[in-house]
PDB file of N, CA and C in Angstrom:
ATOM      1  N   UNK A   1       1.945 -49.477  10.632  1.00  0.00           N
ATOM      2  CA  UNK A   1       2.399 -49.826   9.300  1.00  0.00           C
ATOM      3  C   UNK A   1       1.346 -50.706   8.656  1.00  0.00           C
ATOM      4  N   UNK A   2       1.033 -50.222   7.472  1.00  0.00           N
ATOM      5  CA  UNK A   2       0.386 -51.198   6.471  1.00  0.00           C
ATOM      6  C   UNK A   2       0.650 -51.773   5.397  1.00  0.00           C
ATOM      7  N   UNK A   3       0.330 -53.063   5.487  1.00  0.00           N
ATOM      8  CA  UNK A   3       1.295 -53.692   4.445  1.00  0.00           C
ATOM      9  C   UNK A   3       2.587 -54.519   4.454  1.00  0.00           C
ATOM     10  N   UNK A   4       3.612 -54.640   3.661  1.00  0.00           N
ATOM     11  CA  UNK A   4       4.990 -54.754   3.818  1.00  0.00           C
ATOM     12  C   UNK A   4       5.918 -54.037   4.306  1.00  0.00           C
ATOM     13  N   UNK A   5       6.335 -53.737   5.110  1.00  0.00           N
ATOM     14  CA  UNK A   5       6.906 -52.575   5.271  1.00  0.00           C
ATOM     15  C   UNK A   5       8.366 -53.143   4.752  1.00  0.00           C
ATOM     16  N   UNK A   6       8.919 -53.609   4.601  1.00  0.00           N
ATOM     17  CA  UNK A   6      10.488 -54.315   3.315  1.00  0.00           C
ATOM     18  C   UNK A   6      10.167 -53.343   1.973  1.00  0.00           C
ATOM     19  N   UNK A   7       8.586 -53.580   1.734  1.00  0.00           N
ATOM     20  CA  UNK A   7       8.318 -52.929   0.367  1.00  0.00           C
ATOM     21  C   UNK A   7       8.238 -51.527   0.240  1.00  0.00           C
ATOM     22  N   UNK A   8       8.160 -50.945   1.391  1.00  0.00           N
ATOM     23  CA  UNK A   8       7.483 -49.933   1.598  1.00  0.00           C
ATOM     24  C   UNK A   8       8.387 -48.718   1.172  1.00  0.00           C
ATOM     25  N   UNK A   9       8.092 -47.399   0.687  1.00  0.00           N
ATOM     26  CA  UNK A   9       9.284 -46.629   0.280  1.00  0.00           C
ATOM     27  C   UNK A   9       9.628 -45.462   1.396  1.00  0.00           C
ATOM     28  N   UNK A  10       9.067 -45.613   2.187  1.00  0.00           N
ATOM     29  CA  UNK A  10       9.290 -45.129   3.519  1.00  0.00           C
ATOM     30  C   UNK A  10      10.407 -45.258   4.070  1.00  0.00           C
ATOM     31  N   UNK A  11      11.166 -44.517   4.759  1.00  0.00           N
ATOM     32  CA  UNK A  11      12.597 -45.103   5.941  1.00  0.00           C
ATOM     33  C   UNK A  11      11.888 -44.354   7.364  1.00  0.00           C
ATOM     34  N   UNK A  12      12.946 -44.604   8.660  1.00  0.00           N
ATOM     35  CA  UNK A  12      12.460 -44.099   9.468  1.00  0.00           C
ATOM     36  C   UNK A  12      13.592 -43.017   9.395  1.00  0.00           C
ATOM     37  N   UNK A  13      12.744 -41.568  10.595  1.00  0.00           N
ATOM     38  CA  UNK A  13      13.214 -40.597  10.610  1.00  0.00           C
ATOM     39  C   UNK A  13      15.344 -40.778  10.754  1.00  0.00           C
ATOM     40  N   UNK A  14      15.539 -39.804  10.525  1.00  0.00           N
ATOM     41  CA  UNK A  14      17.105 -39.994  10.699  1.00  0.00           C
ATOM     42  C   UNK A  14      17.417 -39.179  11.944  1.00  0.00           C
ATOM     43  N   UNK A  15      16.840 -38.292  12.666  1.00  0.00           N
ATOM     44  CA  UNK A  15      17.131 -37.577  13.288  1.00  0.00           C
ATOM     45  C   UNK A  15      15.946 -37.175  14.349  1.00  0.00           C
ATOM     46  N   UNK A  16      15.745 -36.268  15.640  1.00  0.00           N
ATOM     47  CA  UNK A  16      14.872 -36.388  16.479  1.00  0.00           C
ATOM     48  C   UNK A  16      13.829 -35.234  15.502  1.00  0.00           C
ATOM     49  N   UNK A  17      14.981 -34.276  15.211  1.00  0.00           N
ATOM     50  CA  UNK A  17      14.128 -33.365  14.241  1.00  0.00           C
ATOM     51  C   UNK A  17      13.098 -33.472  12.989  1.00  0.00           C
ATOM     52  N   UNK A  18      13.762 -34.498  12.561  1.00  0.00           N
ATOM     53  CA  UNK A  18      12.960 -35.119  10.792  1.00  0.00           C
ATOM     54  C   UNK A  18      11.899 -35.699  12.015  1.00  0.00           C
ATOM     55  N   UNK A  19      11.796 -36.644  12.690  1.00  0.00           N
ATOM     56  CA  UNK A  19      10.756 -37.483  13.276  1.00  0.00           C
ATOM     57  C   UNK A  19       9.794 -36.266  13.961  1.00  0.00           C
ATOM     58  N   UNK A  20       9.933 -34.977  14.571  1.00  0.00           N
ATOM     59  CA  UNK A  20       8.904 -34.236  15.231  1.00  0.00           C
ATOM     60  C   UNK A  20       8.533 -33.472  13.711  1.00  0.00           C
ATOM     61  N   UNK A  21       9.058 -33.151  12.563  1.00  0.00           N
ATOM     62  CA  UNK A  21       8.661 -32.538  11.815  1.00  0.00           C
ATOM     63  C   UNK A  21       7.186 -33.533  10.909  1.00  0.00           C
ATOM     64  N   UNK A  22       7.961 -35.048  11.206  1.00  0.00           N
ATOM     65  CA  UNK A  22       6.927 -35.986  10.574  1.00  0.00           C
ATOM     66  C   UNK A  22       5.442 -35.953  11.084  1.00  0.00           C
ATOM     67  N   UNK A  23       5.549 -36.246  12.640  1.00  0.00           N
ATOM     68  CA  UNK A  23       4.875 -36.090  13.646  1.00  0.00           C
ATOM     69  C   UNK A  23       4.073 -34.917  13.325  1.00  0.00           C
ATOM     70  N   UNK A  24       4.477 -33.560  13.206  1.00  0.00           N
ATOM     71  CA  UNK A  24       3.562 -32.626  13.180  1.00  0.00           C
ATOM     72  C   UNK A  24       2.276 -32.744  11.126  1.00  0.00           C
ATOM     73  N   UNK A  25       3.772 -33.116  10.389  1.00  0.00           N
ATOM     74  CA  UNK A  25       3.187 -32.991   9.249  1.00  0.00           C
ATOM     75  C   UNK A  25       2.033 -34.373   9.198  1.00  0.00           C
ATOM     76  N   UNK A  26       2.143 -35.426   9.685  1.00  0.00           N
ATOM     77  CA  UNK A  26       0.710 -36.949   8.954  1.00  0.00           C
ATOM     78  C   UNK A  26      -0.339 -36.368   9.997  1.00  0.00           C
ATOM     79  N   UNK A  27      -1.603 -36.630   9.496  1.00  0.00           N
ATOM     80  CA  UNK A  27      -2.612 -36.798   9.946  1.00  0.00           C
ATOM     81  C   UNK A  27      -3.100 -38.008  11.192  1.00  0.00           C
ATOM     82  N   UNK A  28      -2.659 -39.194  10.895  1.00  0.00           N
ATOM     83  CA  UNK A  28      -2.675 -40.036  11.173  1.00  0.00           C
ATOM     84  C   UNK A  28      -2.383 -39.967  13.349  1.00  0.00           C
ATOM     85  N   UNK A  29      -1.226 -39.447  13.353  1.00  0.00           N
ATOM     86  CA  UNK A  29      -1.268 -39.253  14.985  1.00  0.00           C
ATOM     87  C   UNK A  29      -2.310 -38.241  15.603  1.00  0.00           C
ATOM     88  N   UNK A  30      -2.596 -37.427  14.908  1.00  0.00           N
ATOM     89  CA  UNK A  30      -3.690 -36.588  15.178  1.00  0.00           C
ATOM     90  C   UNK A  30      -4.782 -37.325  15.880  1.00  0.00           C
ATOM     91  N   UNK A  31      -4.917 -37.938  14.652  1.00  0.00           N
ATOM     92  CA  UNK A  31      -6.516 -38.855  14.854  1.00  0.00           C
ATOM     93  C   UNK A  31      -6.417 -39.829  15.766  1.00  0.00           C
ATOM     94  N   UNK A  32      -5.440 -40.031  15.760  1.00  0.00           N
ATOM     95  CA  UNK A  32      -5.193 -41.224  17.339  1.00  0.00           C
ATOM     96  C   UNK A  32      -4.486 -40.562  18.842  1.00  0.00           C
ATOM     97  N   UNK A  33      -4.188 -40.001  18.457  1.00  0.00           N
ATOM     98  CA  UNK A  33      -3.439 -39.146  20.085  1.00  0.00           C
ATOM     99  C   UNK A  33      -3.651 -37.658  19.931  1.00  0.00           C
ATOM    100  N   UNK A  34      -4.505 -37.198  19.398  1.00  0.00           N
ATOM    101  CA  UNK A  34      -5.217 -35.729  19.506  1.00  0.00           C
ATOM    102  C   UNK A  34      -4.483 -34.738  19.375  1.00  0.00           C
ATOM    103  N   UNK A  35      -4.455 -33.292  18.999  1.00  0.00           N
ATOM    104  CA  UNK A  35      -3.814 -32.163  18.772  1.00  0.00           C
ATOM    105  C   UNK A  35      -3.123 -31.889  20.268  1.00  0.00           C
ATOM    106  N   UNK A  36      -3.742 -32.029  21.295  1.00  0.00           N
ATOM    107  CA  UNK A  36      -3.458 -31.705  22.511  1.00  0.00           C
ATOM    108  C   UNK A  36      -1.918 -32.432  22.802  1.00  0.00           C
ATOM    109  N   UNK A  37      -2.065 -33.668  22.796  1.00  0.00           N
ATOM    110  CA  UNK A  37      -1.039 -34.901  23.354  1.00  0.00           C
ATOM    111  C   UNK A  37       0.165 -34.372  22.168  1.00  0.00           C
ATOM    112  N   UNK A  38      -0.030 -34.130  20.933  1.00  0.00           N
ATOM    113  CA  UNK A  38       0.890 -34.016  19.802  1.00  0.00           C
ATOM    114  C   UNK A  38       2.060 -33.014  19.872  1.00  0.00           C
ATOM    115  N   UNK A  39       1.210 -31.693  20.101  1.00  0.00           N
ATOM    116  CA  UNK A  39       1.754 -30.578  20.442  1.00  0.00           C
ATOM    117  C   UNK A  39       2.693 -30.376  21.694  1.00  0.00           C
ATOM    118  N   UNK A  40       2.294 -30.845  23.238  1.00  0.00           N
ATOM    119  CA  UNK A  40       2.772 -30.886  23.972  1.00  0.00           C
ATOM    120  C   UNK A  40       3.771 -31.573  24.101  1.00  0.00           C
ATOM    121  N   UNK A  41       3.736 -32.893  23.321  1.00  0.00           N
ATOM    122  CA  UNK A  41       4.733 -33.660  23.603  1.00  0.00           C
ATOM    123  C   UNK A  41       6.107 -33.117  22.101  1.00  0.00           C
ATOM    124  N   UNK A  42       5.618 -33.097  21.321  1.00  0.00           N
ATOM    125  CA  UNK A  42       6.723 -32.409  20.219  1.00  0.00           C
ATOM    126  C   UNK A  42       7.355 -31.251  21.279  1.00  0.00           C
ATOM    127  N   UNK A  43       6.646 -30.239  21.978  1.00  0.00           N
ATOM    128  CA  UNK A  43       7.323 -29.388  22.631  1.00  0.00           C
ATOM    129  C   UNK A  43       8.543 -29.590  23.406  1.00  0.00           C
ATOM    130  N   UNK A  44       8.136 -30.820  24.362  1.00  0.00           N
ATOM    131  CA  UNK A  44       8.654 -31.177  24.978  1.00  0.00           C
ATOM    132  C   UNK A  44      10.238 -32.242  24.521  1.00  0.00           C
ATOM    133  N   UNK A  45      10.241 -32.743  23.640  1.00  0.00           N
ATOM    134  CA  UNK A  45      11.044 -32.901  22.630  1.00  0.00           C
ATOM    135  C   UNK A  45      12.171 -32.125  22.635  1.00  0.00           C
ATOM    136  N   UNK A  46      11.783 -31.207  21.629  1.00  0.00           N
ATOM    137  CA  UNK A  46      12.340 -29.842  21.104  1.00  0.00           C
ATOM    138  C   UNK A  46      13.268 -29.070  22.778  1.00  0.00           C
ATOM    139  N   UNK A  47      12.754 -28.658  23.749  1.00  0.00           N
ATOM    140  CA  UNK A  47      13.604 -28.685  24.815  1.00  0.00           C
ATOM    141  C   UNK A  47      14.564 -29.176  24.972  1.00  0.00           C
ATOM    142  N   UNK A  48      13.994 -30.866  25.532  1.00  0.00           N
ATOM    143  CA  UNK A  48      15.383 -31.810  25.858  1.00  0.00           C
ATOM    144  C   UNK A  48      16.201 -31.767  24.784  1.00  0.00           C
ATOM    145  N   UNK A  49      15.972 -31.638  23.547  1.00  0.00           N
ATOM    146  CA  UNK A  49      16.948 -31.871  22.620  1.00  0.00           C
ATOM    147  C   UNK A  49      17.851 -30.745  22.939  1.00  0.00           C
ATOM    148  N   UNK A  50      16.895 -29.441  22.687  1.00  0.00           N
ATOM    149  CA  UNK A  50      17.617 -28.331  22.802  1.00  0.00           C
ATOM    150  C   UNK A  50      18.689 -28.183  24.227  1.00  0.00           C
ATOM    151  N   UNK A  51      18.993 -29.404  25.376  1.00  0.00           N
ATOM    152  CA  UNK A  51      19.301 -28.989  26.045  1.00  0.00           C
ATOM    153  C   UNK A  51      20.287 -30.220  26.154  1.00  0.00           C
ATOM    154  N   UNK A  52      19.706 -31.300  25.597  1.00  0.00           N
ATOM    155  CA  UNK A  52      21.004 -32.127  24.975  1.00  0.00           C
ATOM    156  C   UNK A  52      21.943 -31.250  24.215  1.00  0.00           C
ATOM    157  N   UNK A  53      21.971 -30.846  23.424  1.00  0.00           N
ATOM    158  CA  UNK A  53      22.908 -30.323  22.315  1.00  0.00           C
ATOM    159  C   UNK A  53      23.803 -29.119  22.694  1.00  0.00           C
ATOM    160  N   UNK A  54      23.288 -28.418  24.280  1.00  0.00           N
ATOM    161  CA  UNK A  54      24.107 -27.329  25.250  1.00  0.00           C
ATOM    162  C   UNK A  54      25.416 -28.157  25.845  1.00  0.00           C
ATOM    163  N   UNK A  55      25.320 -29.802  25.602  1.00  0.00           N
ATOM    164  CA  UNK A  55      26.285 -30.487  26.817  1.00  0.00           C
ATOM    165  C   UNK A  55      27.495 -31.039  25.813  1.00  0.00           C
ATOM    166  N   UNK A  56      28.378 -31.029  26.069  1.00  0.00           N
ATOM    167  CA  UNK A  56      29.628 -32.044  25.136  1.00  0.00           C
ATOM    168  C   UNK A  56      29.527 -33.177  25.201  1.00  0.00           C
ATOM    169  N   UNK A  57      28.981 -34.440  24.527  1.00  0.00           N
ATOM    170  CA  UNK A  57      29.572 -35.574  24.631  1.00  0.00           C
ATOM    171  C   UNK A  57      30.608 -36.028  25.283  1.00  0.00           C
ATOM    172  N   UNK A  58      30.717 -37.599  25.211  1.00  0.00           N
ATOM    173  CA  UNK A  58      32.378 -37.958  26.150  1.00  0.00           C
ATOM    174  C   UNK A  58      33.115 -38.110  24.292  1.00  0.00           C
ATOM    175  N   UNK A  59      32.029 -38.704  23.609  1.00  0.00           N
ATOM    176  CA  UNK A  59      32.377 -39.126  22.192  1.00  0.00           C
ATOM    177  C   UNK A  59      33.492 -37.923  21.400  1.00  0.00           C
ATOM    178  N   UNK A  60      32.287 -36.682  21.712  1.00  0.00           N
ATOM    179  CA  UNK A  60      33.333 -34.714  21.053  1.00  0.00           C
ATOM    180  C   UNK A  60      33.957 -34.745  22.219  1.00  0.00           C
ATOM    181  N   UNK A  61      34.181 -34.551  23.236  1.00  0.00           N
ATOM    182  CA  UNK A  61      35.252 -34.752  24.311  1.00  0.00           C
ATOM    183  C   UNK A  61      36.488 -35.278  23.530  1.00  0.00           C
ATOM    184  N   UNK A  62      36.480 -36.674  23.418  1.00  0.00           N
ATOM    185  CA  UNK A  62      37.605 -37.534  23.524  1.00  0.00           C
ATOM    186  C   UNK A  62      37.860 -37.568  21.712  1.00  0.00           C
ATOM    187  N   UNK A  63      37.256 -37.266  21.093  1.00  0.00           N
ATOM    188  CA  UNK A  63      37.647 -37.440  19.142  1.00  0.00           C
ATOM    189  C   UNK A  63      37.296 -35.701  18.930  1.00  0.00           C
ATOM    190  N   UNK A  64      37.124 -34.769  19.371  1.00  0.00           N
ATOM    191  CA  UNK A  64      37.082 -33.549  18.876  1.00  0.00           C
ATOM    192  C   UNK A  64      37.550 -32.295  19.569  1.00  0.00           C
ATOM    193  N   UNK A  65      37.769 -32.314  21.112  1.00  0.00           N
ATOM    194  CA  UNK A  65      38.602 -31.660  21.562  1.00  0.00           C
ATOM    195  C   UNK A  65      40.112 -31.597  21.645  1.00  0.00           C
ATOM    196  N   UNK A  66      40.495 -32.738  21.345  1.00  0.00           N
ATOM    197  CA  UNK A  66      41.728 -32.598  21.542  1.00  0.00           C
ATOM    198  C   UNK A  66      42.320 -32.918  20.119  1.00  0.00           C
ATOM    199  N   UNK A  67      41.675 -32.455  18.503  1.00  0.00           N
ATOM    200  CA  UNK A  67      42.045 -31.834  17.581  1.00  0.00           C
ATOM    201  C   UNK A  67      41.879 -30.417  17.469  1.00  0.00           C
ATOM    202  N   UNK A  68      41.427 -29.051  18.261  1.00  0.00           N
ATOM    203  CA  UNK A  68      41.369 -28.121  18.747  1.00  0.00           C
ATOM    204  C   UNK A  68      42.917 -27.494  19.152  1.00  0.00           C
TER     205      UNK A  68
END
């Protein structure tokens, strides 16, 4: 961060998705952690998430199954 960041009109990502989409879109990680490190690790991301989101919560468990 440069600057103020209070001032800044920036927020942080809201989601794992907005943050790997950020990640791929600035320049800025590029130039410091290389195309190589960027790619692999967004990949790797995108998996776990994708394999988070196969499992039920206890949270949808206990407030969304049993309005079903």
């Amino acid at each position: 961060m440069k600057g103020d960041a209070y001032l800044s009109p920036y927020s942080l990502p809201r989601s794992l998705g907005e943050a790997l989409d950020w990640l791929r879109r600035e320049s800025d990680p590029y130039e410091v952690l290389g195309q190589e490190f960027i790619t692999v690790c967004s990949e790797i991301k995108e998996m776990e998430f994708a394999g988070f989101m196969k499992v039920i919560s206890p949270w949808e468990r206990e407030h969304l199954l049993l309005l079903v």
